[in-house]
Protein backbone atom coordinates (compact mmCIF):
# COMPACT_ATOMS: atom_id res chain seq x y z
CA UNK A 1 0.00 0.00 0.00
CA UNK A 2 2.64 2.38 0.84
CA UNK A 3 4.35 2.06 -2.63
CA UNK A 4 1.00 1.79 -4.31
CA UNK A 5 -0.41 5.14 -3.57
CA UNK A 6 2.59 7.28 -4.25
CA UNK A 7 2.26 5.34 -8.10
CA UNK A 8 -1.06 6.38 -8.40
CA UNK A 9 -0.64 10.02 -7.71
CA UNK A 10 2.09 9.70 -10.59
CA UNK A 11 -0.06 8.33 -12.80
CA UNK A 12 -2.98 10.46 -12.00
CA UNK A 13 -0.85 14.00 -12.33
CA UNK A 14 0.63 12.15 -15.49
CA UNK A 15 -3.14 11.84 -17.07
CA UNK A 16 -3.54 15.13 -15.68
CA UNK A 17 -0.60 17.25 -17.51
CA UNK A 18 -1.50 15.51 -20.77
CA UNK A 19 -5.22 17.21 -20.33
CA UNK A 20 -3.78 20.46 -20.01
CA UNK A 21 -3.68 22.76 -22.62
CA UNK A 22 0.06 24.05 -23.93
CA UNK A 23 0.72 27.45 -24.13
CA UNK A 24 3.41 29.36 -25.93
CA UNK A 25 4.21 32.66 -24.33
CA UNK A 26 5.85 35.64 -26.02
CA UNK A 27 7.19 38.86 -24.11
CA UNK A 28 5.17 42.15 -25.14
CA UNK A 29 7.22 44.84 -24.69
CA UNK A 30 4.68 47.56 -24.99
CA UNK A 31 2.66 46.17 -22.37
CA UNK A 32 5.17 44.70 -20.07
CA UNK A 33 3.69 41.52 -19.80
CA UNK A 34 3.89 38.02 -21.21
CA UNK A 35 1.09 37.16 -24.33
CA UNK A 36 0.02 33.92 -24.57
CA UNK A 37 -1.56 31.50 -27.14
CA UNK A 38 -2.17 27.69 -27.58
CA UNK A 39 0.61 25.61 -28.56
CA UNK A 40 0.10 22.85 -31.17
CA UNK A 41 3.65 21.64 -32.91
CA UNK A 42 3.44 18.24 -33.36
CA UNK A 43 6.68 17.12 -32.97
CA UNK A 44 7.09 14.29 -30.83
CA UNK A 45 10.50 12.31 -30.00
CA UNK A 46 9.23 9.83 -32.42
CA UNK A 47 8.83 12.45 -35.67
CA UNK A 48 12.04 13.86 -34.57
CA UNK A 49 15.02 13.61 -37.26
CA UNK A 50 17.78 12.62 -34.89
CA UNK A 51 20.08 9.53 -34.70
CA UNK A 52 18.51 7.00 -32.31
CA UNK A 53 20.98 6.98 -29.68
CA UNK A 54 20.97 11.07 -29.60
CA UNK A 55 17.26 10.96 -28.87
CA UNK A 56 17.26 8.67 -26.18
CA UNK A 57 19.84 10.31 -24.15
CA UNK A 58 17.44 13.16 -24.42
CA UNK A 59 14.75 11.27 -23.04
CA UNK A 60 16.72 9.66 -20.25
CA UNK A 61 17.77 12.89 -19.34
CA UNK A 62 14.55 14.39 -19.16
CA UNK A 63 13.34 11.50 -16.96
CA UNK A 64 15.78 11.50 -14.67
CA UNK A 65 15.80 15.33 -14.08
CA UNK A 66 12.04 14.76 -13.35
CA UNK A 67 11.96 12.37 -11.15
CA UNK A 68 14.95 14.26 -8.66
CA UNK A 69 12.99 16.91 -6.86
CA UNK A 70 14.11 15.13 -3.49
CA UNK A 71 17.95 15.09 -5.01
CA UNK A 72 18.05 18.96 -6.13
CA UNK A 73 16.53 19.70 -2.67
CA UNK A 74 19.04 17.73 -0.86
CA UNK A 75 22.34 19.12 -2.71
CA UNK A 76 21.03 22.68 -2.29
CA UNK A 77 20.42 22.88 -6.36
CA UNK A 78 17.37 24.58 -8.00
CA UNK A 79 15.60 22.15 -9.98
CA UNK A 80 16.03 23.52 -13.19
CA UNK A 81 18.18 21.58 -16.26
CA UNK A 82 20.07 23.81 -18.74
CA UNK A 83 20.30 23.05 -22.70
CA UNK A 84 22.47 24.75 -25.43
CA UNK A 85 21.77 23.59 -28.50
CA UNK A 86 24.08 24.40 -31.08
CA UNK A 87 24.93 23.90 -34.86
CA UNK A 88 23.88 25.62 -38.86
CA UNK A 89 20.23 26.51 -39.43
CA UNK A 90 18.11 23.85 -40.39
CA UNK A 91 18.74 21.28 -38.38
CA UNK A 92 16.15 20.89 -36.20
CA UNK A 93 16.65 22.56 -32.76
CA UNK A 94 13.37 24.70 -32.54
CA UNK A 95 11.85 21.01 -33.71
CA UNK A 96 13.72 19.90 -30.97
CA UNK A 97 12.33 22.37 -28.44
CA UNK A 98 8.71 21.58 -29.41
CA UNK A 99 9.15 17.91 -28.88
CA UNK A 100 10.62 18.56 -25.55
CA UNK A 101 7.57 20.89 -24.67
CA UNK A 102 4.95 18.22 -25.98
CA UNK A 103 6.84 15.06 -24.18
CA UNK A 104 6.97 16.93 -20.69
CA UNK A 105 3.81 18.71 -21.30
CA UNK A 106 5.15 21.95 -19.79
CA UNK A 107 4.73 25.00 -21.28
CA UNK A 108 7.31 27.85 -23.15
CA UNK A 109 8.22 31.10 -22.82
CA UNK A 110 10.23 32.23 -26.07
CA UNK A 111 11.89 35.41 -24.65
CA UNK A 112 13.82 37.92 -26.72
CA UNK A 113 16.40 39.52 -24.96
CA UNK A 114 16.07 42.69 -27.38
CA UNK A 115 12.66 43.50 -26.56
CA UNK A 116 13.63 43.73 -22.38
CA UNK A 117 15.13 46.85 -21.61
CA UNK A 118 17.22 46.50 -18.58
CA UNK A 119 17.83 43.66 -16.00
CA UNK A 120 15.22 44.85 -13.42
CA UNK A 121 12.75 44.62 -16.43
CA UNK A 122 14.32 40.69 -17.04
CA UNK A 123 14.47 40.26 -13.21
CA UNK A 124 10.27 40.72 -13.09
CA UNK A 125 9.73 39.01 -16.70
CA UNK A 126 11.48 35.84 -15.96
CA UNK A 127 10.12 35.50 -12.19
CA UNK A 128 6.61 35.79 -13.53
CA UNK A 129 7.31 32.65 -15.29
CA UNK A 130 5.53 29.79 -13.73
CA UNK A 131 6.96 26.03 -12.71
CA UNK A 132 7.04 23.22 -15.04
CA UNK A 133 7.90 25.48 -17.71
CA UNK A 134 10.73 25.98 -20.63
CA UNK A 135 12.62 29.09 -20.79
CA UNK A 136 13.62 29.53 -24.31
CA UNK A 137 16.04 32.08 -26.18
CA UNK A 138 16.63 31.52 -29.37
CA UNK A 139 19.78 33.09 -31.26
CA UNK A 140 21.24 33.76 -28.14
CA UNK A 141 24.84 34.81 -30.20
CA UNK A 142 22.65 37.67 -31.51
CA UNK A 143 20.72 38.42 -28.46
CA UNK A 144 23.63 38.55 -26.39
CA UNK A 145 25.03 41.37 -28.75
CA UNK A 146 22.24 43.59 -27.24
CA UNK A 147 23.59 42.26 -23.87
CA UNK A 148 26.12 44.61 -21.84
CA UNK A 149 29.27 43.76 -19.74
CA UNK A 150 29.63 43.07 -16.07
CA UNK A 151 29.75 47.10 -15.09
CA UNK A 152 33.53 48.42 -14.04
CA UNK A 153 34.06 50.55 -11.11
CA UNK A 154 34.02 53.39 -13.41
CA UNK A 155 31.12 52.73 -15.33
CA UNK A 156 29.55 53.09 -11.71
CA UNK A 157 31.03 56.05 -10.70
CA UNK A 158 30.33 57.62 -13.49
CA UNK A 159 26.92 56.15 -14.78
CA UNK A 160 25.59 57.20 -18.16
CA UNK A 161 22.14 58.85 -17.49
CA UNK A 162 20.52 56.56 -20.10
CA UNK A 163 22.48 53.67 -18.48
CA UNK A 164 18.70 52.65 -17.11
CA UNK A 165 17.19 52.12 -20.25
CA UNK A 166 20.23 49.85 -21.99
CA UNK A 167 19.67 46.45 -22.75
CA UNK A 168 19.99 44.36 -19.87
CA UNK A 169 23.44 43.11 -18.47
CA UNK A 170 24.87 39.66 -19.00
CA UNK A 171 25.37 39.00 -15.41
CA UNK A 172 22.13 39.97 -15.20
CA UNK A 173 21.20 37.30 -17.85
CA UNK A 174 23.13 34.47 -15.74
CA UNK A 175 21.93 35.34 -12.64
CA UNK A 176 18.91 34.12 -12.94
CA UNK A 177 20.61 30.98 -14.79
CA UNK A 178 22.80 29.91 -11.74
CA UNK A 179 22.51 32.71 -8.96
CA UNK A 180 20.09 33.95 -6.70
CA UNK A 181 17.16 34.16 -8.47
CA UNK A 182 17.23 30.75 -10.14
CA UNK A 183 15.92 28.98 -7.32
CA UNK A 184 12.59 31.63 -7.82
CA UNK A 185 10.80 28.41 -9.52
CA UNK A 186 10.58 24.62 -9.50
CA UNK A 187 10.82 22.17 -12.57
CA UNK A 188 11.98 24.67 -15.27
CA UNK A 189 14.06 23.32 -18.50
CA UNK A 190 16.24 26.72 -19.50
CA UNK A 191 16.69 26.53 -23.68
CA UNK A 192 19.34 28.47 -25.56
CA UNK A 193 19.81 27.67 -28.77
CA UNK A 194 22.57 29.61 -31.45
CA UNK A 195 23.94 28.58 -34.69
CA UNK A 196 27.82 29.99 -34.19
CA UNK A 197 28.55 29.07 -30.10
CA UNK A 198 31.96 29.41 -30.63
CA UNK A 199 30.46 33.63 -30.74
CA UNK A 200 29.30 33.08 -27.22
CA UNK A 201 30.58 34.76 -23.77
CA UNK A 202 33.04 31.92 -22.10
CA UNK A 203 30.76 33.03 -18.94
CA UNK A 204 28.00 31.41 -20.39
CA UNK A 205 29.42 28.10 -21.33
CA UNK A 206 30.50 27.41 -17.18
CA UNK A 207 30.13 24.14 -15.41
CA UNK A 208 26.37 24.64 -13.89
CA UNK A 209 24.91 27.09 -16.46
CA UNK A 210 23.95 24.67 -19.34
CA UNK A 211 24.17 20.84 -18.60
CA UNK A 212 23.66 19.91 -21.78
CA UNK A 213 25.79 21.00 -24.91
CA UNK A 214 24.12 19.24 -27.85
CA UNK A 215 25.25 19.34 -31.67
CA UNK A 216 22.10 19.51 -33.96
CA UNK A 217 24.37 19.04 -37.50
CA UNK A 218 23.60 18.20 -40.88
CA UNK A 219 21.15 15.05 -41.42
CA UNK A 220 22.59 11.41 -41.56
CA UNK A 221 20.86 8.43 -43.16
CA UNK A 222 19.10 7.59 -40.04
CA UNK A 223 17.63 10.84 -39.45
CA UNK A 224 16.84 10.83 -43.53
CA UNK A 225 14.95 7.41 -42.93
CA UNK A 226 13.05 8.86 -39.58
CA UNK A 227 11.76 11.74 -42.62
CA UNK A 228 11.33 9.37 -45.14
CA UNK A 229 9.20 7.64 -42.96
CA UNK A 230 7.11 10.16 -42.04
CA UNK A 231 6.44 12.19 -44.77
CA UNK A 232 6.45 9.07 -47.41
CA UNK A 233 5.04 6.43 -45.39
CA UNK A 234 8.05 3.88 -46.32
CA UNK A 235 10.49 2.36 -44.74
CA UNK A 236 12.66 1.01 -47.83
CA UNK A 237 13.14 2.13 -51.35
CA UNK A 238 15.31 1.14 -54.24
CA UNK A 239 16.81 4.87 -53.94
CA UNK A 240 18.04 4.99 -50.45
CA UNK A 241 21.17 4.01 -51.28
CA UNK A 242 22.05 6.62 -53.78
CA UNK A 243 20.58 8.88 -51.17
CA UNK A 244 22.36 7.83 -48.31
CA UNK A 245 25.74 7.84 -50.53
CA UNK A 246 24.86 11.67 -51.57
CA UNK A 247 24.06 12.74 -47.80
CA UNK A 248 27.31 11.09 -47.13
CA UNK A 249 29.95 13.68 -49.26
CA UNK A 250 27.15 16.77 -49.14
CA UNK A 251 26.50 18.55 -46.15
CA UNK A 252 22.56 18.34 -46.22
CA UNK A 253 20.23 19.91 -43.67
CA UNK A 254 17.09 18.08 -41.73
CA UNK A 255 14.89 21.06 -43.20
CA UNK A 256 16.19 20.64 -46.64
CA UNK A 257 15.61 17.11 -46.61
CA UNK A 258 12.21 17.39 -45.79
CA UNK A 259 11.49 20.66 -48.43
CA UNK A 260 12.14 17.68 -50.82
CA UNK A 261 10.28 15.11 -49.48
CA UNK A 262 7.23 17.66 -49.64
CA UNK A 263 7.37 17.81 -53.30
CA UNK A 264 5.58 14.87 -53.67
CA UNK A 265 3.39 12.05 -52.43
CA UNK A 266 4.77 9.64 -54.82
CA UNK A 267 7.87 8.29 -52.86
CA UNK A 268 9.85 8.15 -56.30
CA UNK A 269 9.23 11.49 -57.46
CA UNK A 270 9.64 12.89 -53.85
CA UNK A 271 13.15 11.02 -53.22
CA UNK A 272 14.28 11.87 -57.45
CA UNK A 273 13.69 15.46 -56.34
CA UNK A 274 15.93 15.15 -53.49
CA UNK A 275 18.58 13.39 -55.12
CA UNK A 276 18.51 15.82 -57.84
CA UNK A 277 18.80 18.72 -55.35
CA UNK A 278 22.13 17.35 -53.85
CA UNK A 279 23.53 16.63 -56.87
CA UNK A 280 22.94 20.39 -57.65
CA UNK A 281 24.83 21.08 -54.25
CA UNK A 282 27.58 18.97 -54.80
CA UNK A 283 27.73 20.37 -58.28
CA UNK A 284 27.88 24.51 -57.21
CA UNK A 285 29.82 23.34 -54.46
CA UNK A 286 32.44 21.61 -56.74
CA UNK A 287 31.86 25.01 -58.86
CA UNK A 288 32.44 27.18 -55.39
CA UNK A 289 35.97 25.60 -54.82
CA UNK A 290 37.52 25.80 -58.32
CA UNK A 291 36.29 29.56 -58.27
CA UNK A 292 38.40 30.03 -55.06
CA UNK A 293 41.21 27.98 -56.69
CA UNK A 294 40.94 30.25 -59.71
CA UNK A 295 40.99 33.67 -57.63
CA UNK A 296 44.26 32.29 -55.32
CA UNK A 297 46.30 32.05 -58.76
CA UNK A 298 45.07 35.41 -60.22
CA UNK A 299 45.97 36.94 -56.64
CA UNK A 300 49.28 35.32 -56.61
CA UNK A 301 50.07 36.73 -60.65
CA UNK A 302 48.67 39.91 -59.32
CA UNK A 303 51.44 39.70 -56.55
CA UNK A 304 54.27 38.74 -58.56
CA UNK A 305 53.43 41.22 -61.15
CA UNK A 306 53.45 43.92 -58.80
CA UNK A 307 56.26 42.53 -57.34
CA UNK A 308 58.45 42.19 -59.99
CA UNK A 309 57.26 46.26 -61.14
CA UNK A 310 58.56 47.36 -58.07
CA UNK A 311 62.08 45.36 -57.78
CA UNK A 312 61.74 47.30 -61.59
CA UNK A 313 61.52 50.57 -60.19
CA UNK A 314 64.14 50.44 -57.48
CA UNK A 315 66.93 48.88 -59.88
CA UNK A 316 65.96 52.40 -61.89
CA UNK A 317 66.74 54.40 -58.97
CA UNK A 318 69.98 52.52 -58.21
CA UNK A 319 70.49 53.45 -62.24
């Protein structure tokens, strides 16, 4: 009885959250408040174009940070999990976000950090976020652009008299990551997601601010059979290999892929209009590097030309 109870409760909130309605929350600026409307991406982990393994060390991950209120309580850690996704456009990771929202049923805030003006203004938008809940910023290479640096002793000696309305601060930004203010909530996933993180601040990339650093890259042949499968209905076709080979030697996106596979519900005209398109790549690409090649030798005549005009010159002087 005493383990039986505590299982029902699970399963009960468990039937519960998957009643509840999703919302996706956006930050209006003009009203200094948070907008909401219903969330409805389908994406689950099982539409997801990821390689298997990837995907369930997502999952496990997932389940094991929800199942350790007692653990964060006991090590003095908010419960909150931190995820960087990184990698070129395309590629999946606002998929990825969605299917992360839909298997944990909690709902998002997508915050831009250019529409908050300082970090009293963050301070109150992010602490009027509520629990079980995904804190997302997207681009955050751009967004933290907008962002200013810890303030020197000067800077508050002498403060700017529009220094209130800046853009907020990036300690201000990771405060509420890892400091004080991130224990103001329970049962929060924070998202950042940026296609260059080799442009990010070093201070955000620290032991304890995001747990997770995951690669979304270019699509592999099991992520191309995940889309095939969905958006063709088939699990095997007499192209795949040619496809597979292509995706092999041509860097091709998740989002192209599928563009491709949408052509068509005939799986051989949709999979001949994808092989055609990475032929094309590999072909401009091909056309991209002997280009380069090209412009390196005319440079280098250029050079020696010049070169030679001015050894020219000086032997005239000598003269």
């Amino acid at each position: 009885m005493e383990t039986y109870l505590p299982h029902i409760c699970r399963e009960a909130q468990k039937i519960f959250n998957h009643r509840e309605v999703l919302n996706i929350h956006t930050y209006d600026n003009d009203g200094s408040s948070w907008e909401s409307t219903v969330f409805k991406h389908p994406a689950t982990f099982d539409t997801l174009a990821m390689e298997p393994e990837a995907k369930r060390r997502i999952i496990d991950d997932l389940d094991t940070f929800i199942q350790r209120k007692e653990y964060f309580q006991s090590v003095g850690r908010a419960w909150k999990r931190g995820y960087l996704l990184y990698g070129p456009p395309g590629t999946g990771k606002s998929t990825l976000v969605a299917a992360i929202a839909n298997y944990l049923r909690f709902h998002i805030y997508d915050l831009q950090l250019q529409s908050v003006k300082n970090d009293s203004e963050l301070r109150r938008v992010l602490t009027a976020t509520t629990n079980r809940s995904i804190l997302l910023i997207e681009d955050v290479d751009c967004s933290s652009k907008s962002t200013k640096p810890r303030a020197t002793r000067d800077d508050k000696e002498n403060p700017d008299e529009s220094d209130d309305e800046t853009k907020v601060t990036l300690s201000g930004l990771l405060n509420f990551i890892d400091g004080l203010w991130s224990t103001c909530g329970d049962e929060r996933i924070i998202i950042f997601t940026t296609n260059h993180k080799e442009k990010l601040d070093p201070a955000m990339l620290r032991p304890g601010r995001m747990d997770v650093h995951l690669y979304m890259g270019h699509c592999t042949p099991a992520a191309f059979r995940v889309l095939a499968a969905r958006y063709l209905g088939i699990q095997e076709h007499s192209l795949y290999e040619c496809v597979e080979d292509l995706m092999q030697k041509i860097p091709t996106t998740p989002a192209e892929v599928a563009q491709q596979l949408m052509k068509s519900d005939k799986p051989e005209v949709a999979l001949e209009s994808l092989v055609e398109f990475m032929k094309t790549k590999e072909s401009e690409s091909e056309n991209s590097k002997l280009f380069t090649k090209e412009e390196v030798v005319i440079k280098q005549e250029v050079t020696k030309s010049t070169e030679e005009e001015v050894a020219e010159q000086d032997d005239k002087k000598l003269l």
